[in-house]
Protein backbone atom coordinates (compact mmCIF):
# COMPACT_ATOMS: atom_id res chain seq x y z
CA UNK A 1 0.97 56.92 -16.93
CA UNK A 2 -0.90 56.60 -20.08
CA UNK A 3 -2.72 59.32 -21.92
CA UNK A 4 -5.92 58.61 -20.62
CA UNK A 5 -4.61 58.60 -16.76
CA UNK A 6 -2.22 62.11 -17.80
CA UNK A 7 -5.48 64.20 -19.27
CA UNK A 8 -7.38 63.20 -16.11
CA UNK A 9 -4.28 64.15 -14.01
CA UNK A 10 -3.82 67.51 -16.01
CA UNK A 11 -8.10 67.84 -15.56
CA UNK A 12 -7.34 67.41 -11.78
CA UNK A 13 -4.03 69.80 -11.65
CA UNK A 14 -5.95 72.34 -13.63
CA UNK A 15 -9.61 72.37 -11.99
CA UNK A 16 -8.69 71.62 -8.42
CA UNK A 17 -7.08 73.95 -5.49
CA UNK A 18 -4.64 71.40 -4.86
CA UNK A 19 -1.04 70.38 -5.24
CA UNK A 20 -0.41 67.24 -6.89
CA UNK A 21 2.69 65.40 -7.50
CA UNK A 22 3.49 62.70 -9.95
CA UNK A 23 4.59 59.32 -8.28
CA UNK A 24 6.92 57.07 -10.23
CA UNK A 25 7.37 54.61 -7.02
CA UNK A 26 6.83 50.91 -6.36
CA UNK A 27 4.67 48.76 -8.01
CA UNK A 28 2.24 49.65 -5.35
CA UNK A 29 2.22 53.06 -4.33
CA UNK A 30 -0.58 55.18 -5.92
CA UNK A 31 0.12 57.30 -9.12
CA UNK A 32 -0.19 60.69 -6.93
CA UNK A 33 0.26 62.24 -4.12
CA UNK A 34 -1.73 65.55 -3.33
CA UNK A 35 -1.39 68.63 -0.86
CA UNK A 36 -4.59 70.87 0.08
CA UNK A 37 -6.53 72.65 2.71
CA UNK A 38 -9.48 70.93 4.43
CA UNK A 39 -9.34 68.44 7.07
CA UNK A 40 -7.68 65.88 5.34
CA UNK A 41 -5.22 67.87 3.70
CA UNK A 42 -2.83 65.63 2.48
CA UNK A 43 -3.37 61.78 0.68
CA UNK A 44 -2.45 59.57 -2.11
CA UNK A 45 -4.17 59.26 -5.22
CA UNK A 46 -4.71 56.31 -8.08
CA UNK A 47 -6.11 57.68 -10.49
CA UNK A 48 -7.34 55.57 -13.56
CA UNK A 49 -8.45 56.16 -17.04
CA UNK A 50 -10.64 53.18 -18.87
CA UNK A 51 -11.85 53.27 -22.34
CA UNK A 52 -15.54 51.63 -21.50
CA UNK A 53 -17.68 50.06 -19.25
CA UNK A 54 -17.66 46.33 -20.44
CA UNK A 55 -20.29 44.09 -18.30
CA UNK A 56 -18.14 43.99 -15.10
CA UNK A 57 -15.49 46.82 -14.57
CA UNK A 58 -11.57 45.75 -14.97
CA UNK A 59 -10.16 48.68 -12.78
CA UNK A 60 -6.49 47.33 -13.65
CA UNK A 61 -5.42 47.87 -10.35
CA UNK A 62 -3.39 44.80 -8.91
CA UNK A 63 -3.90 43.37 -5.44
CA UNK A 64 -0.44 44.77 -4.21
CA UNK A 65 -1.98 48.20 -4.75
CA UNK A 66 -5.21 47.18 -3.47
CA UNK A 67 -3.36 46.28 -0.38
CA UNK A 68 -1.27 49.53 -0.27
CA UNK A 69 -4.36 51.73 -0.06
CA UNK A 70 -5.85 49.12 2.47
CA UNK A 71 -3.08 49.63 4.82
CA UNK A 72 -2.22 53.36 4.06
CA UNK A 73 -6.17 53.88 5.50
CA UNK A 74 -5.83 51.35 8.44
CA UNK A 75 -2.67 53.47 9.53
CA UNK A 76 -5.00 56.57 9.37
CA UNK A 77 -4.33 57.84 5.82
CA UNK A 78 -6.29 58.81 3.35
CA UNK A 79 -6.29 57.75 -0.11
CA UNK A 80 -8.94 57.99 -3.16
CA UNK A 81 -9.65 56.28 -6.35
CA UNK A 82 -10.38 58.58 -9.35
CA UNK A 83 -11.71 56.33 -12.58
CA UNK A 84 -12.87 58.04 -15.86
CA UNK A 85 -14.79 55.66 -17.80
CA UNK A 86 -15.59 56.80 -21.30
CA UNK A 87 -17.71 60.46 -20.10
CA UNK A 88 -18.08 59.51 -16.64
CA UNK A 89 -16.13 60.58 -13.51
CA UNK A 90 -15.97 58.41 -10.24
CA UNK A 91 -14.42 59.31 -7.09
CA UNK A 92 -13.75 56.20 -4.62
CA UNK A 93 -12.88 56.33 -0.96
CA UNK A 94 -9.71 53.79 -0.78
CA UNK A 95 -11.63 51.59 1.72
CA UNK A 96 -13.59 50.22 -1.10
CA UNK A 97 -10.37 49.23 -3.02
CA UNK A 98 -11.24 45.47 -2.87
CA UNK A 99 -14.26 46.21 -4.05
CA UNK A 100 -13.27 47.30 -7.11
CA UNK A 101 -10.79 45.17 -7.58
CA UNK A 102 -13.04 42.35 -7.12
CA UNK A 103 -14.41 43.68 -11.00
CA UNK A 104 -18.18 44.85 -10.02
CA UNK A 105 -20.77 45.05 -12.63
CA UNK A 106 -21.40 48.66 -13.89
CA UNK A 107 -24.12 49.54 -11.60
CA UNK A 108 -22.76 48.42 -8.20
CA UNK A 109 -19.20 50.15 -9.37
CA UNK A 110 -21.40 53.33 -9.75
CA UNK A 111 -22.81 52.51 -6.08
CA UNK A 112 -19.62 52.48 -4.85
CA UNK A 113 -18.74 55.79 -6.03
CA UNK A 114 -18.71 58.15 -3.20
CA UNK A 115 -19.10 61.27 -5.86
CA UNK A 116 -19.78 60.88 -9.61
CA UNK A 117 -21.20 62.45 -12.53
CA UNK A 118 -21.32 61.55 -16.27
CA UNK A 119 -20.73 64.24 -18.81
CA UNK A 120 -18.30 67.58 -18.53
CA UNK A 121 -18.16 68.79 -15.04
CA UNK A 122 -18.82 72.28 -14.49
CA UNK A 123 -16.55 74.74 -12.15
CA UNK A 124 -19.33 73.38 -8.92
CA UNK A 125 -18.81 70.34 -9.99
CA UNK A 126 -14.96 70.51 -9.53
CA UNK A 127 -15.51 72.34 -6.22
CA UNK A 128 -17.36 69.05 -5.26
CA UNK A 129 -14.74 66.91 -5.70
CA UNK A 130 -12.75 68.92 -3.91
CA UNK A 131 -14.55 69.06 -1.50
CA UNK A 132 -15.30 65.39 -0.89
CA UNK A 133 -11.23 65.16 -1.37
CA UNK A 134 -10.14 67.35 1.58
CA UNK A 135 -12.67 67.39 3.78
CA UNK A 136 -14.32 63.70 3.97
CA UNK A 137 -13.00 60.60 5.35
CA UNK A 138 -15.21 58.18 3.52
C-alpha cells in the first residue's frame, strides 16, 4: 500500500464503525477486507489513492482485479471501490469495476460514484458511507 492508499485506510479505520483488515494476497484480491453491522455486513474493499484527475481517470486497477470483484459479486458478495482523488472521496459499488477500469473521463467517473463528496467529510458524512457500505447492495 502506498501512503496515499494507508491515510485513506487509517481515515476509514478511524471514522467508520467497522473492522477492517489489511490484505497482502494475490495479485487480485482487494487491499481489504471489512466486518460490520448492517445487511451486508461483511465485503472486500480496494481502496485507491490518486494524486489528480488528469482528462480520463487511470484507476490503476488491473483487469485480474477487475475480474475478482466481478466474480466475488456474481457469487453474491459484496465488494466496493473507495478512490480519493486529490480532495475528493468516491465510493463505487464493485459492479461498476469495468467501468472504471475502462479509464472514464472525470465527469462520468463522478457519475459512477454511488456516494461522493469533495472536500473534508464531516462525522454525517462518515455515517453516510457507512451506511451505503453495510446496508446497500448497489
Amino acid at each position: 500500500m502506498n501512503k496515499g492508499q494507508e491515510n485513506l485506510r487509517i481515515a476509514l479505520r478511524d471514522n467508520l464503525n467497522i473492522k477492517f483488515y489489511k490484505v497482502d494476497g494475490g495479485k487480485a484480491m482487494p487491499n481489504l477486507h471489512y466486518l460490520g453491522k448492517g445487511d451486508f455486513p461483511t465485503g472486500w474493499m480496494e481502496i485507491i489513492h490518486l494524486d489528480d484527475w488528469g482528462k480520463r481517470v487511470s484507476s490503476g486497477l488491473r483487469l485480474e482485479q477487475a475480474q475478482w470483484v466481478h466474480d466475488y459479486i456474481e457469487d453474491g458478495g459484496s465488494a466496493w471501490i473507495v478512490v480519493r482523488i486529490e480532495r475528493a472521496i468516491c465510493l463505487f459499488w464493485g459492479g461498476s469495476v469495468f467501468d472504471i477500469l475502462d479509464r472514464p473521463n472525470p465527469k462520468k467517473f463522478m457519475d459512477l460514484a454511488v456516494w461522493k463528496k469533495n472536500g473534508n467529510l464531516l462525522k454525517e458524512d462518515w455515517k453516510e458511507v457507512e451506511n451505503v457500505i453495510l446496508n446497500a447492495s448497489s
